[in-house]
PDB file of N, CA and C in Angstrom:
ATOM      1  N   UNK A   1      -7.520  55.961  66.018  1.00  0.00           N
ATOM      2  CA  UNK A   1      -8.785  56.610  65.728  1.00  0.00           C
ATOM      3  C   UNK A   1      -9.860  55.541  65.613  1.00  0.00           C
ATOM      4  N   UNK A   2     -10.990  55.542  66.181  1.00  0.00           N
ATOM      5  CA  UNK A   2     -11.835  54.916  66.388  1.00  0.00           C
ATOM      6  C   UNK A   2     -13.157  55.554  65.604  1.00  0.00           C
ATOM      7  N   UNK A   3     -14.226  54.657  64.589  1.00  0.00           N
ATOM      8  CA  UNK A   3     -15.084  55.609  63.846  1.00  0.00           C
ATOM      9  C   UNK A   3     -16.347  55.005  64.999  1.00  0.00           C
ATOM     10  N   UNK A   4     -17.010  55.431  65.572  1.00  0.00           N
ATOM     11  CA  UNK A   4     -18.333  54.923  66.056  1.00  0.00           C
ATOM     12  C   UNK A   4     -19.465  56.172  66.102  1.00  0.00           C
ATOM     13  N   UNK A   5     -20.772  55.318  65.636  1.00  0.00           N
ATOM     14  CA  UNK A   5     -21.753  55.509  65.519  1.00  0.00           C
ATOM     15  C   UNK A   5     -21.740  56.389  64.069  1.00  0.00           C
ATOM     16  N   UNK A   6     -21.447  55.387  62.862  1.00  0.00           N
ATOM     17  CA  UNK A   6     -21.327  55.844  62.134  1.00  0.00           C
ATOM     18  C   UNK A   6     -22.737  55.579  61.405  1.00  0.00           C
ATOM     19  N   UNK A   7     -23.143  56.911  60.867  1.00  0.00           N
ATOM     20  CA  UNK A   7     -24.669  56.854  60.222  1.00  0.00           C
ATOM     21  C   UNK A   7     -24.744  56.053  58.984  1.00  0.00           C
ATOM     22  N   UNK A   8     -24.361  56.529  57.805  1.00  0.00           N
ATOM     23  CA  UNK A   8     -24.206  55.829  56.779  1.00  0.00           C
ATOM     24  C   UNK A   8     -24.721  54.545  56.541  1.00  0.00           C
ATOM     25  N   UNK A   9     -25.642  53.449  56.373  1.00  0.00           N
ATOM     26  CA  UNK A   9     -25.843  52.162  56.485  1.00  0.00           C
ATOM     27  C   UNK A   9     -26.587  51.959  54.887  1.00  0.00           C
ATOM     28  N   UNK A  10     -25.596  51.001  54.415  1.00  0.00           N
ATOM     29  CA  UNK A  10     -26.816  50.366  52.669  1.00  0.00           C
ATOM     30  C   UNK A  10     -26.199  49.080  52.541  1.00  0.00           C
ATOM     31  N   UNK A  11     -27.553  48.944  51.556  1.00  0.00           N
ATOM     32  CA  UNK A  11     -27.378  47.069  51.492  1.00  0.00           C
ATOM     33  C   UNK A  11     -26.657  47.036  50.474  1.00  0.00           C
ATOM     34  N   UNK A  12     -25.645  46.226  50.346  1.00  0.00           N
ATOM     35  CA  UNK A  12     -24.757  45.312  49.634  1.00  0.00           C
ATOM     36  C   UNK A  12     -25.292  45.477  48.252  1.00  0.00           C
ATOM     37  N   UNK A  13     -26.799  45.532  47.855  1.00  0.00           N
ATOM     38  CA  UNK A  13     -26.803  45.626  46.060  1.00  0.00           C
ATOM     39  C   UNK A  13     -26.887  47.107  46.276  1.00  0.00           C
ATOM     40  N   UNK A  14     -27.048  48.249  46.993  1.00  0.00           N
ATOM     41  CA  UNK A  14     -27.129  49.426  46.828  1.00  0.00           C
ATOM     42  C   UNK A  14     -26.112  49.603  46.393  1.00  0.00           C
ATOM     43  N   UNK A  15     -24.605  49.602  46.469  1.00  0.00           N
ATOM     44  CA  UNK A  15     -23.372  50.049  45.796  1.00  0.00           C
ATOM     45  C   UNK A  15     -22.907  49.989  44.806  1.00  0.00           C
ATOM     46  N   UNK A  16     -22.232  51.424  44.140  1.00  0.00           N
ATOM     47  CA  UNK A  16     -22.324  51.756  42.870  1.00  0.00           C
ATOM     48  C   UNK A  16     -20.806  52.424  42.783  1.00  0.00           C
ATOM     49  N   UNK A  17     -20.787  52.545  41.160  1.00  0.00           N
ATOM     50  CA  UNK A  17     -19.400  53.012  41.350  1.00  0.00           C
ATOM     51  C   UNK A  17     -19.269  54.372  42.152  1.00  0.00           C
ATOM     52  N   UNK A  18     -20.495  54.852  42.601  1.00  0.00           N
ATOM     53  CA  UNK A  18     -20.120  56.382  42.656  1.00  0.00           C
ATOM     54  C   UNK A  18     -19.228  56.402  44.715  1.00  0.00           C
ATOM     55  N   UNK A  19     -19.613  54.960  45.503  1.00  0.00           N
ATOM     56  CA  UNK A  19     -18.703  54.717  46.293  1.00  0.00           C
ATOM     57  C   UNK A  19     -17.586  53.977  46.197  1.00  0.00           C
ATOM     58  N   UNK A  20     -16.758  54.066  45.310  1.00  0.00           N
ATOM     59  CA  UNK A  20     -15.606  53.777  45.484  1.00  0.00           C
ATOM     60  C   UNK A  20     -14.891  54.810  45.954  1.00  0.00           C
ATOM     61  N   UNK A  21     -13.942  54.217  46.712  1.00  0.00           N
ATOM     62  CA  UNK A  21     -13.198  55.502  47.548  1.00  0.00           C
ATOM     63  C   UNK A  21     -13.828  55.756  48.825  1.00  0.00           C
ATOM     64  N   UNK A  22     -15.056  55.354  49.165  1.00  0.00           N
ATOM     65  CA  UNK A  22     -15.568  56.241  50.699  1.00  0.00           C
ATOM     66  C   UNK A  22     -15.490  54.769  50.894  1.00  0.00           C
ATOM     67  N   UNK A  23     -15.521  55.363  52.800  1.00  0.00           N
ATOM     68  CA  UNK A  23     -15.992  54.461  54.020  1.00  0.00           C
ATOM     69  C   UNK A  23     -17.254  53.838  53.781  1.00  0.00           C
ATOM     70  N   UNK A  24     -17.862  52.902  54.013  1.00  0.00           N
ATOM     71  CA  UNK A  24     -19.067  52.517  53.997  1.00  0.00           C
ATOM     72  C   UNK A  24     -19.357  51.398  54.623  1.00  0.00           C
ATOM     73  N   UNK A  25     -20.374  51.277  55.490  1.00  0.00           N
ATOM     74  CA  UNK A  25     -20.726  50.403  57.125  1.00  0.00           C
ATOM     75  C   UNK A  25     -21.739  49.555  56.340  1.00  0.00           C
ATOM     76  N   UNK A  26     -21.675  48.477  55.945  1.00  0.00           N
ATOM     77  CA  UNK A  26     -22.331  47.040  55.404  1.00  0.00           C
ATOM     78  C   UNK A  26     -22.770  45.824  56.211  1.00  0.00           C
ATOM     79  N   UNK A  27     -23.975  45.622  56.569  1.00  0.00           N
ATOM     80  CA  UNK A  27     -24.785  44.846  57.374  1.00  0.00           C
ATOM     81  C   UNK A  27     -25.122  43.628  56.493  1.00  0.00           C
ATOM     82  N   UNK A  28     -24.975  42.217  56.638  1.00  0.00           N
ATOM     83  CA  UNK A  28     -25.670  41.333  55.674  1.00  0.00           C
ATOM     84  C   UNK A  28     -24.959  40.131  56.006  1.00  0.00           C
ATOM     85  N   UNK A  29     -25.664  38.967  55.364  1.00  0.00           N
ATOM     86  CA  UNK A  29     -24.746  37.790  55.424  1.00  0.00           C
ATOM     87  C   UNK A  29     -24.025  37.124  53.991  1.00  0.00           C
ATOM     88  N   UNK A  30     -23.505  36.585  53.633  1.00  0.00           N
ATOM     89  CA  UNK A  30     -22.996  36.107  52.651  1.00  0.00           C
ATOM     90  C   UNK A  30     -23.226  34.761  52.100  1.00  0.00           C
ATOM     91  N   UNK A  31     -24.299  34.900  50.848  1.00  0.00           N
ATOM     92  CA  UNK A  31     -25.158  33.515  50.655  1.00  0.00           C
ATOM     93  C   UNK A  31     -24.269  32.592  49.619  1.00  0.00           C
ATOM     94  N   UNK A  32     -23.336  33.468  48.694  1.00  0.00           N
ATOM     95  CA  UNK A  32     -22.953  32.722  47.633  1.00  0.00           C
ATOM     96  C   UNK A  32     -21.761  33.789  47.305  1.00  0.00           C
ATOM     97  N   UNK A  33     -20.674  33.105  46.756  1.00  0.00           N
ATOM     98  CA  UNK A  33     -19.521  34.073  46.613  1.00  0.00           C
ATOM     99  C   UNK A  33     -18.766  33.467  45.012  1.00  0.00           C
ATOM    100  N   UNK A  34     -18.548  33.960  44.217  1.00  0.00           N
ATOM    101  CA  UNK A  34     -17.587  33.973  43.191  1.00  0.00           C
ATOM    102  C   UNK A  34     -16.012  34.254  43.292  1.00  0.00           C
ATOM    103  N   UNK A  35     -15.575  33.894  42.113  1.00  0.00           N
ATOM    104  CA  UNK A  35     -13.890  34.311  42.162  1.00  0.00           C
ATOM    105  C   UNK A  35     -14.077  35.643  41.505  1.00  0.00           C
ATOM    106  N   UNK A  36     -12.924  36.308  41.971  1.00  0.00           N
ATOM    107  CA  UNK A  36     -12.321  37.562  41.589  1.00  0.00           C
ATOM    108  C   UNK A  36     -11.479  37.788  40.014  1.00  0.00           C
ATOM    109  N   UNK A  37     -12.304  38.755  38.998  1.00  0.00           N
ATOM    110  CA  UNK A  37     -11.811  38.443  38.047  1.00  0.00           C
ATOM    111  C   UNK A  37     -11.125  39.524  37.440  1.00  0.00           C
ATOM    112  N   UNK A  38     -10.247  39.066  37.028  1.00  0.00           N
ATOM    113  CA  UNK A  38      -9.232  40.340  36.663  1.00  0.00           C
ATOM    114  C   UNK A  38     -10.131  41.567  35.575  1.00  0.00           C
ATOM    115  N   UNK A  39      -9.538  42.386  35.492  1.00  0.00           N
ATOM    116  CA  UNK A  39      -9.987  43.745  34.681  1.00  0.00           C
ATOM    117  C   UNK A  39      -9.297  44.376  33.487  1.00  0.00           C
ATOM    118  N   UNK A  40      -8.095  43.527  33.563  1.00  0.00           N
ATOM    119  CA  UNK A  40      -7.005  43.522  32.687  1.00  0.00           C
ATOM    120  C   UNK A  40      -7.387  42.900  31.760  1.00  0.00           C
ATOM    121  N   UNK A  41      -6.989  43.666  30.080  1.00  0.00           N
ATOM    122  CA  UNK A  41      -7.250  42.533  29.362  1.00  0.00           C
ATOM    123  C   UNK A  41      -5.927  42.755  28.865  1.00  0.00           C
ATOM    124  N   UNK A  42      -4.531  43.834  28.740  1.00  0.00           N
ATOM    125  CA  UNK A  42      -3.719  43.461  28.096  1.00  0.00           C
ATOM    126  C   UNK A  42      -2.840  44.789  29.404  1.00  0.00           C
ATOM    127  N   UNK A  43      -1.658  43.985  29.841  1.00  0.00           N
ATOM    128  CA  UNK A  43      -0.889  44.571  30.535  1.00  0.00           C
ATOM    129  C   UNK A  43       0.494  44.440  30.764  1.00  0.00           C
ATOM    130  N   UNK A  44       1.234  45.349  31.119  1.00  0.00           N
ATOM    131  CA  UNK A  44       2.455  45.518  31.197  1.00  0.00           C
ATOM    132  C   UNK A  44       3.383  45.837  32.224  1.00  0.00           C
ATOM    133  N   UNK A  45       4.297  45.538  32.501  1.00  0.00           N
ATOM    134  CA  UNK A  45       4.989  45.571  33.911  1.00  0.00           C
ATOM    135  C   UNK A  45       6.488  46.527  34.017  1.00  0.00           C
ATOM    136  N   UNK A  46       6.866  47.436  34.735  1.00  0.00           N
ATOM    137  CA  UNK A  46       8.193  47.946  35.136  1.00  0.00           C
ATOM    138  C   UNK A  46       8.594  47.302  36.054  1.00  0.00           C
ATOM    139  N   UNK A  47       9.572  46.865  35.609  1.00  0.00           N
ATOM    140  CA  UNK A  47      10.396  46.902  37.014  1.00  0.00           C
ATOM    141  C   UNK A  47      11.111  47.703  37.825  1.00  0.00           C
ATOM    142  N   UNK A  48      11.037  47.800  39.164  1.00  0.00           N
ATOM    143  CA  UNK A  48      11.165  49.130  39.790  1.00  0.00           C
ATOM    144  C   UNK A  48      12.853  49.069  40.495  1.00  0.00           C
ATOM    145  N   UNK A  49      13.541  48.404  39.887  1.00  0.00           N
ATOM    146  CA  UNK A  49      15.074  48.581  40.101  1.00  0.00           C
ATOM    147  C   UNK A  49      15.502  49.312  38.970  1.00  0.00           C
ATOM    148  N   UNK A  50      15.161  48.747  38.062  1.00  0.00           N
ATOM    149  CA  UNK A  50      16.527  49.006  36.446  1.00  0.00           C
ATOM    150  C   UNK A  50      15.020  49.782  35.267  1.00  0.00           C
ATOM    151  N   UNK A  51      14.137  50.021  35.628  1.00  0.00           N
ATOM    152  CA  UNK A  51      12.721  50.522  34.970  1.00  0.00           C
ATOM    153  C   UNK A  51      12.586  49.728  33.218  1.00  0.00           C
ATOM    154  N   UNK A  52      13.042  48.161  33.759  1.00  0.00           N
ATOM    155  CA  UNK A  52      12.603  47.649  32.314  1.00  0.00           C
ATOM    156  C   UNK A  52      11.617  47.419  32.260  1.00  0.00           C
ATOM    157  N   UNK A  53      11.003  47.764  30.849  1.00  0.00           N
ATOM    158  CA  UNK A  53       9.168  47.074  30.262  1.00  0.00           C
ATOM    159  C   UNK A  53       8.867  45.930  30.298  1.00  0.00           C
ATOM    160  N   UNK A  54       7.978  44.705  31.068  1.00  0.00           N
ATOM    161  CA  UNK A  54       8.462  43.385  31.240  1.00  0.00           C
ATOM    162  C   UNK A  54       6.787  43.056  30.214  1.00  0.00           C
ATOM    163  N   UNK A  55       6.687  42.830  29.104  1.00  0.00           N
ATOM    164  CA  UNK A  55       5.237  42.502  28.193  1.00  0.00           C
ATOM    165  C   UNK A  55       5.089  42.927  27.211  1.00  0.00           C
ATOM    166  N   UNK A  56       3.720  43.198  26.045  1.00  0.00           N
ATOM    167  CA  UNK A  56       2.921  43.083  27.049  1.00  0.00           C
ATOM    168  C   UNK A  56       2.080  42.226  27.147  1.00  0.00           C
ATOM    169  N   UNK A  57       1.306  41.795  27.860  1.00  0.00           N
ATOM    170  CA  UNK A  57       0.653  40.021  28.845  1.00  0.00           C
ATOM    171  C   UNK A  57      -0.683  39.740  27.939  1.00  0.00           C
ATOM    172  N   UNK A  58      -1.122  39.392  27.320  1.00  0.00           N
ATOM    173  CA  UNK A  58      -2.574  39.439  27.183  1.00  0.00           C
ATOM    174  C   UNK A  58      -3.312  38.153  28.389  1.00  0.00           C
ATOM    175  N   UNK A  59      -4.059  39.209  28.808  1.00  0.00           N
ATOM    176  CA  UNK A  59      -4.879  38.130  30.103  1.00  0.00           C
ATOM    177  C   UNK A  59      -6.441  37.528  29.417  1.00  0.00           C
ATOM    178  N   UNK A  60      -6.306  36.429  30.228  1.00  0.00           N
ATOM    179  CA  UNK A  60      -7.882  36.000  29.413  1.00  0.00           C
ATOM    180  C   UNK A  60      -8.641  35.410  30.392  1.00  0.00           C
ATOM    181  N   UNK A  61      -9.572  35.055  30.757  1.00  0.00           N
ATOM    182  CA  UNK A  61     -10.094  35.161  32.268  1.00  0.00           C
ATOM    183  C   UNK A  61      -9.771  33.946  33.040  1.00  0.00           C
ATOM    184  N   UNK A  62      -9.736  33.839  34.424  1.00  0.00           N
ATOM    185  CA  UNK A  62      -9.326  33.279  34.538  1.00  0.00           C
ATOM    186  C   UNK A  62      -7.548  33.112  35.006  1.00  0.00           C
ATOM    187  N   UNK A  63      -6.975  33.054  34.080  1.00  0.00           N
ATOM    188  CA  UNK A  63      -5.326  33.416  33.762  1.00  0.00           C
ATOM    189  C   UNK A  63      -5.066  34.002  34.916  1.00  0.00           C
ATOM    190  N   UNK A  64      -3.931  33.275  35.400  1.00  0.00           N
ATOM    191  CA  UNK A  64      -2.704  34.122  36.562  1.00  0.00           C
ATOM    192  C   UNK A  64      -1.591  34.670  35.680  1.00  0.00           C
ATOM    193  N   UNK A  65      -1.037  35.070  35.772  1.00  0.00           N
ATOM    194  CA  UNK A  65       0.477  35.870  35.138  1.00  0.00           C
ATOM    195  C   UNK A  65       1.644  35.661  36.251  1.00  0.00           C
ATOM    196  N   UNK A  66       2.724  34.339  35.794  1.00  0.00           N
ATOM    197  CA  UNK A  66       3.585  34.580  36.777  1.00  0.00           C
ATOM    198  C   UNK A  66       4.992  35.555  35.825  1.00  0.00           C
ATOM    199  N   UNK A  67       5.743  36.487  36.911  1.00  0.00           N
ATOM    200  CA  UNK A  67       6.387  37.078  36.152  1.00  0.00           C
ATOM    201  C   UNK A  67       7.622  36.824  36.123  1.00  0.00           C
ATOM    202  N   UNK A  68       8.491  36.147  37.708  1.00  0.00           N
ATOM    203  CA  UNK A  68       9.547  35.632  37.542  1.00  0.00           C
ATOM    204  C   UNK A  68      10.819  36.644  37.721  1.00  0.00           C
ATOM    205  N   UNK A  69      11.681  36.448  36.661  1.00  0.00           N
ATOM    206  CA  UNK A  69      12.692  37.758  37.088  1.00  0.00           C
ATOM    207  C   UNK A  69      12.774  38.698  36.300  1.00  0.00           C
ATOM    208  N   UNK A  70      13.441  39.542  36.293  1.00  0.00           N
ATOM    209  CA  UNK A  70      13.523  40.799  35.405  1.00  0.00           C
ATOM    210  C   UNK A  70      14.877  40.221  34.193  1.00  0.00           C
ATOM    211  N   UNK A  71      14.730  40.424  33.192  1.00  0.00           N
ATOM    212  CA  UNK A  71      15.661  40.012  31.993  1.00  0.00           C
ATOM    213  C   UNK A  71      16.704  40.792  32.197  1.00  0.00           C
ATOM    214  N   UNK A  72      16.813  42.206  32.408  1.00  0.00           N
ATOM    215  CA  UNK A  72      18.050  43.050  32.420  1.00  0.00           C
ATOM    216  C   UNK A  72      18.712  43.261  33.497  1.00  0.00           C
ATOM    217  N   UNK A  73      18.042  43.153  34.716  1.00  0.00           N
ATOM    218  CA  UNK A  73      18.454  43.352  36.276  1.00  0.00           C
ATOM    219  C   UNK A  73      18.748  41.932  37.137  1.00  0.00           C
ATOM    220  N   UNK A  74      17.531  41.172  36.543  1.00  0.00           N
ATOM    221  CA  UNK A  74      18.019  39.867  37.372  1.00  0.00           C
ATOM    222  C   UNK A  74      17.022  39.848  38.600  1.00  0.00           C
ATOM    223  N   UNK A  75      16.485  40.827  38.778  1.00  0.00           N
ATOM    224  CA  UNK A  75      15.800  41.066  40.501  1.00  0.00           C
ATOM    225  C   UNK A  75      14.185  40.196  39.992  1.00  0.00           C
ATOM    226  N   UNK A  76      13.983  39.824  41.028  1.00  0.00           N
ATOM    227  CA  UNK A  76      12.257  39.095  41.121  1.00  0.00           C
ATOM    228  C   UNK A  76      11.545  40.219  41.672  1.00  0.00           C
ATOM    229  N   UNK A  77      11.592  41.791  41.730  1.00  0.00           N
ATOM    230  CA  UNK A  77      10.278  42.139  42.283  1.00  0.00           C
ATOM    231  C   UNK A  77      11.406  43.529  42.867  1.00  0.00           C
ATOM    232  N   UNK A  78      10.455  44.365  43.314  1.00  0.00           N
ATOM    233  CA  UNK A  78       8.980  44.667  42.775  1.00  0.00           C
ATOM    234  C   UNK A  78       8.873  45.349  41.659  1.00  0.00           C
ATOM    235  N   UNK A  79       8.209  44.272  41.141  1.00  0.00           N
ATOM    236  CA  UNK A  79       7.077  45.016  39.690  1.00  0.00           C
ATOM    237  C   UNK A  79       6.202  45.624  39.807  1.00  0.00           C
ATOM    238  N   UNK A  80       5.521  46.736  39.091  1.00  0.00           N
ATOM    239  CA  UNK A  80       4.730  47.790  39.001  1.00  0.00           C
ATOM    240  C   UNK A  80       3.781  47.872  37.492  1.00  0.00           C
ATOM    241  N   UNK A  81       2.882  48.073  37.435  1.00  0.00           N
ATOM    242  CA  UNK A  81       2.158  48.125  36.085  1.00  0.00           C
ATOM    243  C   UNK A  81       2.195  49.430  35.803  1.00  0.00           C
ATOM    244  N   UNK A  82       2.658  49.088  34.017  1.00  0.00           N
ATOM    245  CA  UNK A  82       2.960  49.926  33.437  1.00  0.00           C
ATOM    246  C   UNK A  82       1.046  50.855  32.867  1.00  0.00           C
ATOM    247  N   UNK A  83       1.011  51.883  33.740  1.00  0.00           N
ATOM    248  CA  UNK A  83      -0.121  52.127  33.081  1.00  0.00           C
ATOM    249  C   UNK A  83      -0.493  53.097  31.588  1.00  0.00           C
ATOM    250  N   UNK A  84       1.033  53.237  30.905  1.00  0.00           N
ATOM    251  CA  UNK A  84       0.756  53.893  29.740  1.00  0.00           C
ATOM    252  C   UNK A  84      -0.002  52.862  28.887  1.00  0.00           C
ATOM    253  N   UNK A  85       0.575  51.766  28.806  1.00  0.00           N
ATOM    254  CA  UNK A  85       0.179  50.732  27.871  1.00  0.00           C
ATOM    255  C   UNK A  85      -0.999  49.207  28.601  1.00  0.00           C
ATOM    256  N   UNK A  86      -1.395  49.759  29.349  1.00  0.00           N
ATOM    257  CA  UNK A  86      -2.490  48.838  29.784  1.00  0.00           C
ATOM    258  C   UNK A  86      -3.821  49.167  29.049  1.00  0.00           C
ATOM    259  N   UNK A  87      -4.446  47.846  28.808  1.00  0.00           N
ATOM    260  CA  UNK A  87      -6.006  48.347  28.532  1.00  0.00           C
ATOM    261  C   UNK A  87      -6.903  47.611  29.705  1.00  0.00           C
ATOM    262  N   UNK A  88      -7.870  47.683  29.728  1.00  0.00           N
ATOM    263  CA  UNK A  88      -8.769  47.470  30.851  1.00  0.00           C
ATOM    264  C   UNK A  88     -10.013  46.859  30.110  1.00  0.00           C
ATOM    265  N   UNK A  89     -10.404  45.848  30.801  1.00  0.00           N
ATOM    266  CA  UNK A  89     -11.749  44.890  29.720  1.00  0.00           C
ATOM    267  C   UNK A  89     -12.707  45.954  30.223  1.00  0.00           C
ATOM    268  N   UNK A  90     -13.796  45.912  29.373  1.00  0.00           N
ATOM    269  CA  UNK A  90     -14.833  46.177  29.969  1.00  0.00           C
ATOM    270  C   UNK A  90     -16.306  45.670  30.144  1.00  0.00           C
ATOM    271  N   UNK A  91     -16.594  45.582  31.204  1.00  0.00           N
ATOM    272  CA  UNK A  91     -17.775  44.949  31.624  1.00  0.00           C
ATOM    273  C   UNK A  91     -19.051  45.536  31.673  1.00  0.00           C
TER     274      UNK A  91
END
């Protein structure tokens, strides 16, 4: 599937949360760029073999989280976030 001549066109500060989720066709150049910062401020992990709780992590910015293996299964992956017990910073 091919999208062409798609109408839709806004500048880069026009976007808001209310497009997250849609398509959207972005024209511009890129003058200055930052790192990507997590949203997590306290999180938790399943593991998706044996469904153990692996946390929970407190993140602080910055911070990578390596997770390594699972304590009860032994397996490295894949992990899944636990979203009962996550909180989310807010900005």
């Amino acid at each position: 599937m091919k999208i062409a001549e798609f109408v839709a066109l806004d500048n880069i500060r026009d976007l808001r949360q209310r497009d997250i989720g849609k398509l959207i066709r972005i024209e511009g150049v890129v003058t200055k760029r930052t790192g990507v910062f997590s949203q997590l401020k306290k999180v938790s992990f399943v593991c998706n073999r044996c469904y153990e709780v692996k946390g929970p992590f407190f993140i602080h910015k910055g911070e990578e989280i390596k997770l390594g293996s699972c304590a009860v299964c032994q397996s490295k992956g894949p992990f899944s976030i636990d979203k009962k017990s996550t909180i989310y910073r807010n900005y």
